[in-house]
Protein backbone atom coordinates (compact mmCIF):
# COMPACT_ATOMS: atom_id res chain seq x y z
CA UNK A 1 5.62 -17.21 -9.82
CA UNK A 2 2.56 -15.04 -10.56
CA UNK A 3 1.06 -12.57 -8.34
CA UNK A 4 -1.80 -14.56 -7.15
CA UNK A 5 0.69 -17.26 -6.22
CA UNK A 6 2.91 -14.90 -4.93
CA UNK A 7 -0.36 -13.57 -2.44
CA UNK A 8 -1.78 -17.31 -1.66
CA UNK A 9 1.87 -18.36 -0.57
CA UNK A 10 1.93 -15.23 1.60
CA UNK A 11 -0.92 -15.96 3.01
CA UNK A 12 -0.28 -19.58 3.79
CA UNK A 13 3.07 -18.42 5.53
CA UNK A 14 0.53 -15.54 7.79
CA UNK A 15 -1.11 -14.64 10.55
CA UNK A 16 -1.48 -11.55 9.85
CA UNK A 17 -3.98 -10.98 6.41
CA UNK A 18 -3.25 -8.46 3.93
CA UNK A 19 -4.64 -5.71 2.46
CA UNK A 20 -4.44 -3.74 -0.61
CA UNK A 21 -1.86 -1.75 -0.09
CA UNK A 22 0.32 -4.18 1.62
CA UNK A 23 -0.11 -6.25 -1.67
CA UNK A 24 1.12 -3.76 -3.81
CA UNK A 25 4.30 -3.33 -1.83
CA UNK A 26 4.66 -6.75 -1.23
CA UNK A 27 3.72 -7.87 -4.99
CA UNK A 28 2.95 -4.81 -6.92
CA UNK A 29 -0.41 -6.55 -7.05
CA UNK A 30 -3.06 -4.14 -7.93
CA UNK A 31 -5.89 -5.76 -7.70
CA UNK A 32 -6.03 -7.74 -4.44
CA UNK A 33 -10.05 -7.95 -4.38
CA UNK A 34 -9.46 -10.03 -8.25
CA UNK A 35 -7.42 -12.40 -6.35
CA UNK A 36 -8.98 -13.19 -3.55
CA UNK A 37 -12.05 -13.93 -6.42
CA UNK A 38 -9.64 -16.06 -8.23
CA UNK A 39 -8.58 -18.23 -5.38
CA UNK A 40 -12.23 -18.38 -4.12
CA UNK A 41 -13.10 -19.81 -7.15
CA UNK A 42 -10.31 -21.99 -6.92
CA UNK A 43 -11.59 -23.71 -3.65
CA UNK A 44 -10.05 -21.11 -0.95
CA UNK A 45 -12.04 -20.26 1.98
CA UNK A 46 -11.58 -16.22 3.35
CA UNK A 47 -12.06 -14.27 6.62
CA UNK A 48 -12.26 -10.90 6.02
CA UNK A 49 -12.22 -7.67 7.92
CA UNK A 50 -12.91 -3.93 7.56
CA UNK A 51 -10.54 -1.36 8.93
CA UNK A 52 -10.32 2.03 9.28
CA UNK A 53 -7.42 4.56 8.93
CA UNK A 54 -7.58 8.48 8.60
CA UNK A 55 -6.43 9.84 5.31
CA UNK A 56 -3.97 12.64 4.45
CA UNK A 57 -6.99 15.00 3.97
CA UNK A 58 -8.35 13.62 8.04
CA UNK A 59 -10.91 11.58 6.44
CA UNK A 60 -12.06 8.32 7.65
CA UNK A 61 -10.90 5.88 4.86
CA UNK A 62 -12.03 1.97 5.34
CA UNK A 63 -10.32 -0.86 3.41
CA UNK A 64 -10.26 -4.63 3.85
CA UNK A 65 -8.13 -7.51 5.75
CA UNK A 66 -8.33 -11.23 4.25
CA UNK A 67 -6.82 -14.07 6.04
CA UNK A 68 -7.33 -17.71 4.03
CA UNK A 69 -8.82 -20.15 6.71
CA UNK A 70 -8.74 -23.05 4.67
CA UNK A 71 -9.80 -24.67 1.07
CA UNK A 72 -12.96 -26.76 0.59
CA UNK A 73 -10.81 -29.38 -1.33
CA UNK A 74 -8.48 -29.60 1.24
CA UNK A 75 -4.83 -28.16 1.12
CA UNK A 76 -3.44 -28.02 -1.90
């Protein structure tokens, strides 16, 4: 299983979205904004959200939550 399957499956299993860096624990997937691309080309429908944490350094830092909410060709 590849990443991007690895993150879809996730995904299909959640309630909960991911983000970036819980993709690269989970997956040691790197580049979570290249497969959400991938798997919106590939039909997937995404909900997305932007949080906000305070950094190490008390900066604001914002990052993303996606959540699939469904597939235009149905579930596959």
């Amino acid at each position: 299983m590849n990443k991007t399957d690895a993150v879809l499956d996730y995904l299909k299993r959640t309630k909960n979205g991911i983000t970036s860096l819980e993709a690269i624990e989970m997956f040691g997937a790197t580049r979570l904004s290249a497969i959400v691309y991938a798997l919106k080309e590939k039909g997937y429908i995404f909900k997305d959200r932007t949080e906000e944490c305070v950094d190490r350094y008390g900066n604001t830092a914002q990052y993303k939550r996606y959540w699939i909410v469904g597939n235009v060709y149905g579930d596959k």
